[in-house]
PDB file of N, CA and C in Angstrom:
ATOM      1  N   UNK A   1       9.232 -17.635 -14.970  1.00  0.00           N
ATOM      2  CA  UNK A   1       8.034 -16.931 -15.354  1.00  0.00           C
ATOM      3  C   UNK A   1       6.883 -17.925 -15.442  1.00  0.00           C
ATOM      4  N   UNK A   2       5.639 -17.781 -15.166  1.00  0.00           N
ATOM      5  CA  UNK A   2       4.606 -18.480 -14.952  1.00  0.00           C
ATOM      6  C   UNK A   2       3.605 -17.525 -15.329  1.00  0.00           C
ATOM      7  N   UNK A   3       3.197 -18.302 -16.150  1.00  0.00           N
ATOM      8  CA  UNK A   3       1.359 -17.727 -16.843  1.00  0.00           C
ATOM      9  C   UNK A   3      -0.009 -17.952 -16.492  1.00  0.00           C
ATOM     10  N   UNK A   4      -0.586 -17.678 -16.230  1.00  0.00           N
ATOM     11  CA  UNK A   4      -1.995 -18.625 -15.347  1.00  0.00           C
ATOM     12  C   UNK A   4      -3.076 -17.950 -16.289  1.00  0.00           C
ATOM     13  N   UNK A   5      -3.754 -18.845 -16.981  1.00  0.00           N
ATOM     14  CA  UNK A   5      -5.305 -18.521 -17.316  1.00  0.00           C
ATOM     15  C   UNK A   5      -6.795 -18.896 -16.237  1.00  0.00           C
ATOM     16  N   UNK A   6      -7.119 -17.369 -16.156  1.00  0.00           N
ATOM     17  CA  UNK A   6      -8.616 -17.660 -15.176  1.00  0.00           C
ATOM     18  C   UNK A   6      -9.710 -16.983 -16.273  1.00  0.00           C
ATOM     19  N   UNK A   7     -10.979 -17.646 -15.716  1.00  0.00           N
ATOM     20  CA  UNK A   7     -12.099 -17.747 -16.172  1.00  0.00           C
ATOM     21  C   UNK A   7     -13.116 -16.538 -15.514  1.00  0.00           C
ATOM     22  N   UNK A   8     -13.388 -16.034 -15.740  1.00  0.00           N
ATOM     23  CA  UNK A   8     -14.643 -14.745 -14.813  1.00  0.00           C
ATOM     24  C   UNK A   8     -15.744 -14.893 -15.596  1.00  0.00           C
ATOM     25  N   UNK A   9     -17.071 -15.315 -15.710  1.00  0.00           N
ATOM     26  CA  UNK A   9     -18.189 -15.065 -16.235  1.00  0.00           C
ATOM     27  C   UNK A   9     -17.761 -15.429 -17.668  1.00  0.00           C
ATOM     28  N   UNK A  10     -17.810 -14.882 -18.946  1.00  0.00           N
ATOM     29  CA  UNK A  10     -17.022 -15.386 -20.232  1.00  0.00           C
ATOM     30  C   UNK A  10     -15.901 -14.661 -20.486  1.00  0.00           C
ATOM     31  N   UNK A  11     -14.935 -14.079 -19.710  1.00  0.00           N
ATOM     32  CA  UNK A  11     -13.784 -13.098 -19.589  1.00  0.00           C
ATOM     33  C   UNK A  11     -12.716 -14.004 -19.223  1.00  0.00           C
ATOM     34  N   UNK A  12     -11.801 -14.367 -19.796  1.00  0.00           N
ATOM     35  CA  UNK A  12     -10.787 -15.158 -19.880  1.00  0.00           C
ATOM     36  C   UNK A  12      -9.395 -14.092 -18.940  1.00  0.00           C
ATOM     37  N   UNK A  13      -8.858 -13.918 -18.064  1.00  0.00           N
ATOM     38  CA  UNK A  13      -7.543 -13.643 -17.197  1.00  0.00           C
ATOM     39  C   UNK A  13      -6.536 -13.967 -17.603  1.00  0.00           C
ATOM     40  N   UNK A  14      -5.392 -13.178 -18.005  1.00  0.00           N
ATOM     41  CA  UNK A  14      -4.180 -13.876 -17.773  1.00  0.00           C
ATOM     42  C   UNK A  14      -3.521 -13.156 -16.393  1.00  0.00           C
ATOM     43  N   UNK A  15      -2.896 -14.084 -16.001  1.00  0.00           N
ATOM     44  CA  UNK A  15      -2.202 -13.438 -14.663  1.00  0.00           C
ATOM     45  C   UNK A  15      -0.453 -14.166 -15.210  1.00  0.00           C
ATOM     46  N   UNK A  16       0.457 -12.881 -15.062  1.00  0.00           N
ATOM     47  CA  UNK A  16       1.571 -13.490 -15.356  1.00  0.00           C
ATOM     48  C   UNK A  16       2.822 -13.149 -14.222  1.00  0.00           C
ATOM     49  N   UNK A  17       3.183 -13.914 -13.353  1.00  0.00           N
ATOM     50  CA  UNK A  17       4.170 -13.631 -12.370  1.00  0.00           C
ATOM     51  C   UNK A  17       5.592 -14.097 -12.834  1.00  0.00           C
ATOM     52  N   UNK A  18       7.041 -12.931 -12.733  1.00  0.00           N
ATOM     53  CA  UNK A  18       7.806 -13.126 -13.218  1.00  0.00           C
ATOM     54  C   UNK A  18       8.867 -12.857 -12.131  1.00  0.00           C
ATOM     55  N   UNK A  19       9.242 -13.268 -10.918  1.00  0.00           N
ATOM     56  CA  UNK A  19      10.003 -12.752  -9.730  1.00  0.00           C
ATOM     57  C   UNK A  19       9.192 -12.359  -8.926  1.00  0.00           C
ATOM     58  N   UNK A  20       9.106 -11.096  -8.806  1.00  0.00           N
ATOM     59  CA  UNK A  20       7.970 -10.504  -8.052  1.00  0.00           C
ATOM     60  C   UNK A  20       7.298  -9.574  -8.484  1.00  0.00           C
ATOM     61  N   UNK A  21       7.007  -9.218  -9.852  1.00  0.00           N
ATOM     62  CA  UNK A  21       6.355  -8.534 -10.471  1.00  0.00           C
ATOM     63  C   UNK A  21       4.797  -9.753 -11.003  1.00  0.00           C
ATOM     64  N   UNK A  22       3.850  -9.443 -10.964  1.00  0.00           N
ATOM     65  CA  UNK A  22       2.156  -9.616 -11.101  1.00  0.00           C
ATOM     66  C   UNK A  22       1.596  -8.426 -12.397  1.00  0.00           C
ATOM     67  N   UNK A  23       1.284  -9.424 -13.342  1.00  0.00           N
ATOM     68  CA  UNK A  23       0.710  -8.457 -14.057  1.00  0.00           C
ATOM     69  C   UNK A  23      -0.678  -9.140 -14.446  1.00  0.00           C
ATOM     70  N   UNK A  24      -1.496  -8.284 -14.783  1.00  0.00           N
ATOM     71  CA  UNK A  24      -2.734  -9.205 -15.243  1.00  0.00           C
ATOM     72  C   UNK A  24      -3.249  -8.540 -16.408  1.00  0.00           C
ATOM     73  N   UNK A  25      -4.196  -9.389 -17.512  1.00  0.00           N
ATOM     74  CA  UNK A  25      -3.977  -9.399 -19.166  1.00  0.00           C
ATOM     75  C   UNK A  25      -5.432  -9.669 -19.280  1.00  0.00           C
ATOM     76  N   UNK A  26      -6.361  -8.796 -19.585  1.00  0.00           N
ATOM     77  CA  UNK A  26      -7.867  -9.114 -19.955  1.00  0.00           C
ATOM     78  C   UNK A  26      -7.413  -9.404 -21.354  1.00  0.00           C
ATOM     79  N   UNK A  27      -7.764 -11.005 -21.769  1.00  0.00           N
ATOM     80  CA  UNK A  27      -7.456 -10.907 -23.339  1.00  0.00           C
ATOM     81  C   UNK A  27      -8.699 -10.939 -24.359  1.00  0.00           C
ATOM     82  N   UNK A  28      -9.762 -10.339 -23.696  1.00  0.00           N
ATOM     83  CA  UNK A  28     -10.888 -10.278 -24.753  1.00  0.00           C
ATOM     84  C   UNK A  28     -10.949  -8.516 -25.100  1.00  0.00           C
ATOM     85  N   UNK A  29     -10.138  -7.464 -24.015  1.00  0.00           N
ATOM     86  CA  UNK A  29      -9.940  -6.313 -24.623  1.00  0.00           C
ATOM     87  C   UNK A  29      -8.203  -5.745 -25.110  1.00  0.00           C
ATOM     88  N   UNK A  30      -7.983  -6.605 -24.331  1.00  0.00           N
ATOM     89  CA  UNK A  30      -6.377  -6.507 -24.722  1.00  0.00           C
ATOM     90  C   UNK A  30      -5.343  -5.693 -23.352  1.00  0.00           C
ATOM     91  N   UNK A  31      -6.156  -5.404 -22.626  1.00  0.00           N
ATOM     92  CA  UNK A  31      -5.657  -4.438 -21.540  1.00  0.00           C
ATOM     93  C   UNK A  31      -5.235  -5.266 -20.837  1.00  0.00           C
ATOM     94  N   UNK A  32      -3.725  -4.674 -20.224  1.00  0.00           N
ATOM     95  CA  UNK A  32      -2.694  -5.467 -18.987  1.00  0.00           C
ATOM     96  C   UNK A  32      -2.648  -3.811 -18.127  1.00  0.00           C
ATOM     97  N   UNK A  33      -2.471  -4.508 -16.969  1.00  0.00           N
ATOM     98  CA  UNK A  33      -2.282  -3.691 -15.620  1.00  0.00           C
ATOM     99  C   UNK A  33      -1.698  -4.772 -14.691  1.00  0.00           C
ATOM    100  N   UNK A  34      -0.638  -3.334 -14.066  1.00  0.00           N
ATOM    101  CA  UNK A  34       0.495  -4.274 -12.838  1.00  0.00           C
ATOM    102  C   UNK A  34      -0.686  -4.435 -11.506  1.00  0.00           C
ATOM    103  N   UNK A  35      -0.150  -4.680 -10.556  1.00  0.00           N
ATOM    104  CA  UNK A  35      -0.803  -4.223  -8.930  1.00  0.00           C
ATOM    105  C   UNK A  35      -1.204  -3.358  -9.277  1.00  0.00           C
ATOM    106  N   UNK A  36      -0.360  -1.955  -9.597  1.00  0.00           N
ATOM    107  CA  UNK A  36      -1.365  -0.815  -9.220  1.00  0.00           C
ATOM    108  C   UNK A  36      -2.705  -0.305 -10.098  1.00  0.00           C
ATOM    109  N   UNK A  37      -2.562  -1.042 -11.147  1.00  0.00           N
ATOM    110  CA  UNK A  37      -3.645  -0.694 -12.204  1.00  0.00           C
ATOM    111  C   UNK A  37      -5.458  -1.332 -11.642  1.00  0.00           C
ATOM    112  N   UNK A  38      -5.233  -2.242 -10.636  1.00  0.00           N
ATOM    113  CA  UNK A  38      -6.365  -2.880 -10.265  1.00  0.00           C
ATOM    114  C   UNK A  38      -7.253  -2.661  -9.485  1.00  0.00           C
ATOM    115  N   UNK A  39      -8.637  -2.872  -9.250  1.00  0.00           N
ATOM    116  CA  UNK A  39      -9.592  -1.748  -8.476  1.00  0.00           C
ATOM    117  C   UNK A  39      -9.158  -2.665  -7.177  1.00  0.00           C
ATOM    118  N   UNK A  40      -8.771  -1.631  -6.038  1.00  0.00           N
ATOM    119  CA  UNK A  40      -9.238  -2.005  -4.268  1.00  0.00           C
ATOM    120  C   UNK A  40     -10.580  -1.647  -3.635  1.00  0.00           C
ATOM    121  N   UNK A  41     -11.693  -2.897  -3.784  1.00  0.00           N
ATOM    122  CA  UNK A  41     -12.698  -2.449  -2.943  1.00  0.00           C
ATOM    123  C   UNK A  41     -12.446  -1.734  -1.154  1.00  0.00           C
ATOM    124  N   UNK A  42     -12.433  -0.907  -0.843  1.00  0.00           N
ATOM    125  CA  UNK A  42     -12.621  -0.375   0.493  1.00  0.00           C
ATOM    126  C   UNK A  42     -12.899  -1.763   1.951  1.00  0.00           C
ATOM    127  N   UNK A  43     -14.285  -2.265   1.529  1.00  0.00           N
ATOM    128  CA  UNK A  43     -14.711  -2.995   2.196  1.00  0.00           C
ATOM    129  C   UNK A  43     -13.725  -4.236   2.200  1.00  0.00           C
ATOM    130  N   UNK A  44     -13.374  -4.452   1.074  1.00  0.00           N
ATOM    131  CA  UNK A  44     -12.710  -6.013   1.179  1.00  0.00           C
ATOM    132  C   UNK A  44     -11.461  -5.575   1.634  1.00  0.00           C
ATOM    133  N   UNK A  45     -10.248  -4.276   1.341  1.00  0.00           N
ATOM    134  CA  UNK A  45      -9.526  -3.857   2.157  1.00  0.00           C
ATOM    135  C   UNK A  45      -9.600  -4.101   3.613  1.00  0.00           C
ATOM    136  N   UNK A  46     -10.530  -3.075   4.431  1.00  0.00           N
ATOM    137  CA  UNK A  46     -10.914  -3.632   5.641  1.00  0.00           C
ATOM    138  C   UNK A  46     -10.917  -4.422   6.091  1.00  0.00           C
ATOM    139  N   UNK A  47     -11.345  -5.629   5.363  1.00  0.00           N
ATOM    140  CA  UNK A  47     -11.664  -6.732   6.017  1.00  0.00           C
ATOM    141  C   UNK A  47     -10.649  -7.574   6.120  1.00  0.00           C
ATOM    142  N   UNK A  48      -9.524  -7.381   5.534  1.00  0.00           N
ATOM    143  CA  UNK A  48      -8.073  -7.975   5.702  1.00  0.00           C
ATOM    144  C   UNK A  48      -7.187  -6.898   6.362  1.00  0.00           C
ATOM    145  N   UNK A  49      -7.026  -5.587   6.477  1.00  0.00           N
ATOM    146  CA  UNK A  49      -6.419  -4.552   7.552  1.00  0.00           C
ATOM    147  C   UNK A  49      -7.534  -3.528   8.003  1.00  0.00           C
ATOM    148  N   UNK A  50      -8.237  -4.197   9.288  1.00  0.00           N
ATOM    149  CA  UNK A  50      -9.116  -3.073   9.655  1.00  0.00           C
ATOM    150  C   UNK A  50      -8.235  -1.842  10.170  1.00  0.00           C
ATOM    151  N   UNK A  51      -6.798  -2.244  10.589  1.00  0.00           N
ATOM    152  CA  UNK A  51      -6.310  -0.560  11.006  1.00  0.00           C
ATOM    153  C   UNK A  51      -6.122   0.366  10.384  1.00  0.00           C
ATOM    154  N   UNK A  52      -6.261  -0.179   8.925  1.00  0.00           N
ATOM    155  CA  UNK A  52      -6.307   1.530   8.164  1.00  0.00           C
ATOM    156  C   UNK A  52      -7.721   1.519   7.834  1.00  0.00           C
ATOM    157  N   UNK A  53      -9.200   1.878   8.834  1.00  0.00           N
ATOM    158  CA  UNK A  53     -10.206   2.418   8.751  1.00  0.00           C
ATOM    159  C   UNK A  53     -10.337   3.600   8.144  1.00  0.00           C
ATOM    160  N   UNK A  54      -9.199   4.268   8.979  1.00  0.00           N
ATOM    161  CA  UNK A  54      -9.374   5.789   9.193  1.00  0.00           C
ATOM    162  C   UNK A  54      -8.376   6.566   8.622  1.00  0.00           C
ATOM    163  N   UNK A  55      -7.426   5.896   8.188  1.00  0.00           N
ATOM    164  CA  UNK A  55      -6.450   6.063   7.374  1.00  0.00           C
ATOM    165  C   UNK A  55      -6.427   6.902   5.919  1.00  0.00           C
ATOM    166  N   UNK A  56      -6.508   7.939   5.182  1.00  0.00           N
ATOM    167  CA  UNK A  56      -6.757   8.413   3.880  1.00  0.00           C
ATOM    168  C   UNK A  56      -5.966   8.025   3.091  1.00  0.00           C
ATOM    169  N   UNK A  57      -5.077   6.956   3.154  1.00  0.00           N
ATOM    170  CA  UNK A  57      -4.295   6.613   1.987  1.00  0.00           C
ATOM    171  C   UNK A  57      -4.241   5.039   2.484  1.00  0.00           C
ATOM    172  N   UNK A  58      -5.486   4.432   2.636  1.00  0.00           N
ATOM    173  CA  UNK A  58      -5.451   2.921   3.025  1.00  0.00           C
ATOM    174  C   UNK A  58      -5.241   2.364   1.612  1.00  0.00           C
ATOM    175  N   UNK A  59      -5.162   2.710  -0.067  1.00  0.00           N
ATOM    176  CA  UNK A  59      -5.195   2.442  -1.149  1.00  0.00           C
ATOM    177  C   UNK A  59      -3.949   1.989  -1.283  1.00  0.00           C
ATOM    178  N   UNK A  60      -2.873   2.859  -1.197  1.00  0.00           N
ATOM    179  CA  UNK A  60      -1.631   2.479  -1.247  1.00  0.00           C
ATOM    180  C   UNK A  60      -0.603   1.956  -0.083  1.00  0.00           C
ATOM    181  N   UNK A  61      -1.327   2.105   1.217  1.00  0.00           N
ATOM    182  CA  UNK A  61      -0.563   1.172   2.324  1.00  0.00           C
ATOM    183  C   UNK A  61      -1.212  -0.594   1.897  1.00  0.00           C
ATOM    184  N   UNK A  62      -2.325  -0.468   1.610  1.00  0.00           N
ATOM    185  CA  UNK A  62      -2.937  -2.026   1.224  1.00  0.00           C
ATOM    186  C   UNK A  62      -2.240  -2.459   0.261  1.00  0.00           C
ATOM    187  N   UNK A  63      -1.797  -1.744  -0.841  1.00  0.00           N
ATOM    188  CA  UNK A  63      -1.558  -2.081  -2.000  1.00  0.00           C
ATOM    189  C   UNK A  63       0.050  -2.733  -1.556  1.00  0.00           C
ATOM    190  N   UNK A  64       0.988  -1.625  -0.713  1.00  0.00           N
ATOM    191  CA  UNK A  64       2.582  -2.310  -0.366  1.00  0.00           C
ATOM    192  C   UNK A  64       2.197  -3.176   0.679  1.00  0.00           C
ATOM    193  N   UNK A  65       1.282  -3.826   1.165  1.00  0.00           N
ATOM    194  CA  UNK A  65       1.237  -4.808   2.085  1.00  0.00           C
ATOM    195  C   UNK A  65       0.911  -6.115   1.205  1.00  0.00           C
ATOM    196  N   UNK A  66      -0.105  -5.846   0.154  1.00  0.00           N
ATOM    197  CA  UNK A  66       0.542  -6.866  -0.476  1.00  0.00           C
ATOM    198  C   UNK A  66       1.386  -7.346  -1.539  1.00  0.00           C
ATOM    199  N   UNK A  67       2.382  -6.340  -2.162  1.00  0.00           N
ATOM    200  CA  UNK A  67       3.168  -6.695  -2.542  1.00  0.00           C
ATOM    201  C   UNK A  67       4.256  -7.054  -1.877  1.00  0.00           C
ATOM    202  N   UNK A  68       4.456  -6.442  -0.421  1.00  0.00           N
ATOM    203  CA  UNK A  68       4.860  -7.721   0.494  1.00  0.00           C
ATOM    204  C   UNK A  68       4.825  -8.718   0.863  1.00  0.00           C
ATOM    205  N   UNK A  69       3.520  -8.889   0.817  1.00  0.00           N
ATOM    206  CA  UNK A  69       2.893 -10.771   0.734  1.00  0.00           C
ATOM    207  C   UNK A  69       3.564 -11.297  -0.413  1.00  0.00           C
ATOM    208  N   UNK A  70       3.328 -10.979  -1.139  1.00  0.00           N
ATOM    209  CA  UNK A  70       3.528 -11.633  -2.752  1.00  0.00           C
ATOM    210  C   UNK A  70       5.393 -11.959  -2.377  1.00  0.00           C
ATOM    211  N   UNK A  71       6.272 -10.637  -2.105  1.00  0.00           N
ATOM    212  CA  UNK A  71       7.528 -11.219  -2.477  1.00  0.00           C
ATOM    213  C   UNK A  71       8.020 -12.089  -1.170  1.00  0.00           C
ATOM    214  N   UNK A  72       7.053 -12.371  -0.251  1.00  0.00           N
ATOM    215  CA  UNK A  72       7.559 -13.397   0.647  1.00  0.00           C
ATOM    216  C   UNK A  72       7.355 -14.751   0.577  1.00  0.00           C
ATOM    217  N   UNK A  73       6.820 -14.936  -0.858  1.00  0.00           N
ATOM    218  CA  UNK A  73       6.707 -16.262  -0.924  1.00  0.00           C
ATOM    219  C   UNK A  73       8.361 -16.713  -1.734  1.00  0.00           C
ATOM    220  N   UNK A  74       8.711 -18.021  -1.807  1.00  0.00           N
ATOM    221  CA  UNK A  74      10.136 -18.064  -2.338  1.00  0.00           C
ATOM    222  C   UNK A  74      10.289 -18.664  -3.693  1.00  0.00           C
ATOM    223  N   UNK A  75       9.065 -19.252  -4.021  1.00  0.00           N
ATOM    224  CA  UNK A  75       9.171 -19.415  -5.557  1.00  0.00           C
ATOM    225  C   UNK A  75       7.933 -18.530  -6.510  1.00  0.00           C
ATOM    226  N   UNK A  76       8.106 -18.494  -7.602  1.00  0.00           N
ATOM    227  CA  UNK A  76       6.827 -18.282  -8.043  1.00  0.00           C
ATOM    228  C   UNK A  76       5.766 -18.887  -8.379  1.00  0.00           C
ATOM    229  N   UNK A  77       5.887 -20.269  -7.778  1.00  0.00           N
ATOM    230  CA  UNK A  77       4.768 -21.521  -8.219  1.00  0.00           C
ATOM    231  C   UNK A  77       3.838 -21.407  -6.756  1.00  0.00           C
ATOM    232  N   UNK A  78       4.498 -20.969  -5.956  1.00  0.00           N
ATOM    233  CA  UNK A  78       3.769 -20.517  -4.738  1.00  0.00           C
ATOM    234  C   UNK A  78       2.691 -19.148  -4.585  1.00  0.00           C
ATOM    235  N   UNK A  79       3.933 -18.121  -5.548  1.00  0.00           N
ATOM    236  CA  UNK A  79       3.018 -16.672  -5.801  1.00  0.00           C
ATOM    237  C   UNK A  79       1.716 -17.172  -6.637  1.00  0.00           C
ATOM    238  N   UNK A  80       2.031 -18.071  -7.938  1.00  0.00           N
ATOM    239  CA  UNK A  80       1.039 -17.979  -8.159  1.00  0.00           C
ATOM    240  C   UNK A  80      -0.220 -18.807  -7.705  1.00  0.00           C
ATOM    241  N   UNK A  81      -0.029 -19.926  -7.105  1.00  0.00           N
ATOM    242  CA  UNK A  81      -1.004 -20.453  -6.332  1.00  0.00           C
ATOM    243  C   UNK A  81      -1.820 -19.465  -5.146  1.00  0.00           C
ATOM    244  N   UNK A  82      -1.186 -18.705  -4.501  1.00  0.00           N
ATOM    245  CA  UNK A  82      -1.742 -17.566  -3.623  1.00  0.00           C
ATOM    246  C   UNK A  82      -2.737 -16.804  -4.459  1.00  0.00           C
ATOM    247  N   UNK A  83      -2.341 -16.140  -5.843  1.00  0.00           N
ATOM    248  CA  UNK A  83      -2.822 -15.529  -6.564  1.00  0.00           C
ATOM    249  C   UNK A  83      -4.316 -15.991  -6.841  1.00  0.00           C
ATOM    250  N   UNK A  84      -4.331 -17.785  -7.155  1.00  0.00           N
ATOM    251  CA  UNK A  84      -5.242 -18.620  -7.622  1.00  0.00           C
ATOM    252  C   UNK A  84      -6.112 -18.639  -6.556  1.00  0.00           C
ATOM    253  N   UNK A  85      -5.508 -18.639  -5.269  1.00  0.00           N
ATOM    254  CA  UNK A  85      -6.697 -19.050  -4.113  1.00  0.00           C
ATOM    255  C   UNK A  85      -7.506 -18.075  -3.793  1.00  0.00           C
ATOM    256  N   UNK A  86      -6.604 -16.843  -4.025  1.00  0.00           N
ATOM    257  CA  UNK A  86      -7.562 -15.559  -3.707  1.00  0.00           C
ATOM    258  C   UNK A  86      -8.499 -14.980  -4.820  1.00  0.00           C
ATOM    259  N   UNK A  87      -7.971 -15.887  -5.830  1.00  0.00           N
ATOM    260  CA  UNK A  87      -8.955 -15.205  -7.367  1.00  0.00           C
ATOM    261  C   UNK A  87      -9.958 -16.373  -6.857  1.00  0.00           C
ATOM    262  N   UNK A  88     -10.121 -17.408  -6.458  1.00  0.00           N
ATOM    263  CA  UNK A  88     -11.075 -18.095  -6.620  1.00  0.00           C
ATOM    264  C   UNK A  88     -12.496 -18.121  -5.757  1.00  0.00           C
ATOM    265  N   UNK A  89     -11.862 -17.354  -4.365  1.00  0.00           N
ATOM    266  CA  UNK A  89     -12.882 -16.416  -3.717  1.00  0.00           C
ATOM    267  C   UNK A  89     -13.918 -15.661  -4.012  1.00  0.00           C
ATOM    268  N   UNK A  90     -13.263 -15.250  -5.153  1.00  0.00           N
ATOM    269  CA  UNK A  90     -14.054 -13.940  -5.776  1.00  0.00           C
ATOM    270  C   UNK A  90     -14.811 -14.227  -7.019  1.00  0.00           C
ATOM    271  N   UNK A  91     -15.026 -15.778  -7.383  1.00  0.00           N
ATOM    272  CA  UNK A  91     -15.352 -16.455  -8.628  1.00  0.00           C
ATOM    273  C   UNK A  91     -14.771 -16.837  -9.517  1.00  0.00           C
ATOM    274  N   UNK A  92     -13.595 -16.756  -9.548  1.00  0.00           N
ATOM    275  CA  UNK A  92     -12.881 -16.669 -10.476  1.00  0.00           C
ATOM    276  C   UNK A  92     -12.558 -18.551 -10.986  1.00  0.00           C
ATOM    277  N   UNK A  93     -12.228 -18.950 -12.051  1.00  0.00           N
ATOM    278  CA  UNK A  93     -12.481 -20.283 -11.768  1.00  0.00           C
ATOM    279  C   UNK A  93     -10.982 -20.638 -12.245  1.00  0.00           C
ATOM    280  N   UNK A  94      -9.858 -21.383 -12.295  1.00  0.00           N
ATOM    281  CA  UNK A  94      -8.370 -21.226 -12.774  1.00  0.00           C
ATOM    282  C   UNK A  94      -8.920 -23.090 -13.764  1.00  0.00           C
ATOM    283  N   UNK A  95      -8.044 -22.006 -14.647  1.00  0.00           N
ATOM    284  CA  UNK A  95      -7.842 -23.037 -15.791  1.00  0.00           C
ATOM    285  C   UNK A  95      -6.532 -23.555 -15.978  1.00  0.00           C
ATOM    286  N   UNK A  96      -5.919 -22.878 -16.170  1.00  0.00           N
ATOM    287  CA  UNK A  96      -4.342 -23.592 -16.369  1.00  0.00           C
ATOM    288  C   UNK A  96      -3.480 -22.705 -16.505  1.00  0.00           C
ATOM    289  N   UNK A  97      -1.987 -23.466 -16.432  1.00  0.00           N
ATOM    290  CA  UNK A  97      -0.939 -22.606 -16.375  1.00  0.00           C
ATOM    291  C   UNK A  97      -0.074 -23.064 -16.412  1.00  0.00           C
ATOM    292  N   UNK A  98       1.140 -21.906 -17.405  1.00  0.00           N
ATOM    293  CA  UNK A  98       2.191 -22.411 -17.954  1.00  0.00           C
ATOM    294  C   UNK A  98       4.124 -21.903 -17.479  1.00  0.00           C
ATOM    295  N   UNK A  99       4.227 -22.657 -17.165  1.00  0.00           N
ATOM    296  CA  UNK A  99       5.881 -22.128 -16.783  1.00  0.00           C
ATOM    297  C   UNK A  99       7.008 -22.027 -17.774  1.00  0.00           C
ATOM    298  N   UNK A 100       7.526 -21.251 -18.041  1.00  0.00           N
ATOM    299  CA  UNK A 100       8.950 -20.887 -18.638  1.00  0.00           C
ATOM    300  C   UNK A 100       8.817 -21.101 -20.310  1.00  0.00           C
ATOM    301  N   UNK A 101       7.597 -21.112 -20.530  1.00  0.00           N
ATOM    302  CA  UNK A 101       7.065 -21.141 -21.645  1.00  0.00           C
ATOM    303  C   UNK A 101       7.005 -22.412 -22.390  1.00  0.00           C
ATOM    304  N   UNK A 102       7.235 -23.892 -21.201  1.00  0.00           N
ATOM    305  CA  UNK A 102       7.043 -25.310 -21.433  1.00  0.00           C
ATOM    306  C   UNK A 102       5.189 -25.254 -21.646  1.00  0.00           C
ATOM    307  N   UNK A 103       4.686 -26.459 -22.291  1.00  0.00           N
ATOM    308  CA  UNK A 103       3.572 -27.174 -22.202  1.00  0.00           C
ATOM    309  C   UNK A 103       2.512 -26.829 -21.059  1.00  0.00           C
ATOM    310  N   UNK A 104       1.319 -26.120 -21.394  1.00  0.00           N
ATOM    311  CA  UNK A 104       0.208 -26.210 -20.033  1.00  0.00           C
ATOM    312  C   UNK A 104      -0.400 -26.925 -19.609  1.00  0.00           C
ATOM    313  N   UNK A 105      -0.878 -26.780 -18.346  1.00  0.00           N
ATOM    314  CA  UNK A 105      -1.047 -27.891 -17.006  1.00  0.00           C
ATOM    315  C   UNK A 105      -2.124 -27.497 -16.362  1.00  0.00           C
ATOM    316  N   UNK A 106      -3.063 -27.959 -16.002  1.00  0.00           N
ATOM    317  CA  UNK A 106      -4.677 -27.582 -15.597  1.00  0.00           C
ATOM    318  C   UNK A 106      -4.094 -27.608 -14.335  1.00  0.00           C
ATOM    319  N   UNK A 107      -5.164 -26.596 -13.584  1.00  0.00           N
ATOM    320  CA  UNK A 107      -4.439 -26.010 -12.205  1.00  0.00           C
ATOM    321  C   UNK A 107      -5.118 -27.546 -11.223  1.00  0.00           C
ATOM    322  N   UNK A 108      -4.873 -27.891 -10.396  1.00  0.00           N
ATOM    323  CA  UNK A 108      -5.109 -29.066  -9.436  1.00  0.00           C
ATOM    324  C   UNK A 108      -6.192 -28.433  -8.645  1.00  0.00           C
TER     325      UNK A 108
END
């Protein structure tokens, strides 16, 4: 199990990957949501599978494509680095993170 704290504007993230389950933890309201709890912009969809343009359920084919991504990685120090690179796109800034509930480690 691996814990990752990210930074958004003054909104602190937890992202916690445990096998292949992803959950994420706003801890300034207290709210956790899995994959499916999280908003899919349309546009940014697209722009990683333009073939479901036209598609009416591009929400949930996007959504099992990447939880396919996610369980093809083979550890979870990998899931969560993927996690980190794509949060950091989007502003997100990674602070640190903790494994198996040892001592935390500022992300590299």
């Amino acid at each position: 199990m691996i814990n990752a704290t990210f930074q958004v504007d003054s909104d602190l993230i937890s992202v916690k990957i445990e096998g292949n389950n992803l959950a994420f933890f706003d801890v300034g309201t207290g709210l956790m949501t899995t994959l499916e709890g999280i908003k899919f912009s349309k546009a940014g969809v697209l722009k990683e599978f333009p073939d479901l343009k036209d598609n009416p359920d591009w929400k949930l084919i996007s959504m099992e494509r990447l939880k396919n991504h996610i369980k093809s990685f083979k550890t979870e120090m990998e899931k969560i680095n993927y996690v980190k690179d794509e949060l950091i796109k989007f502003g997100y800034k990674a602070l640190f993170y903790q494994v198996a509930g040892f001592r935390t480690k500022k992300f590299k």
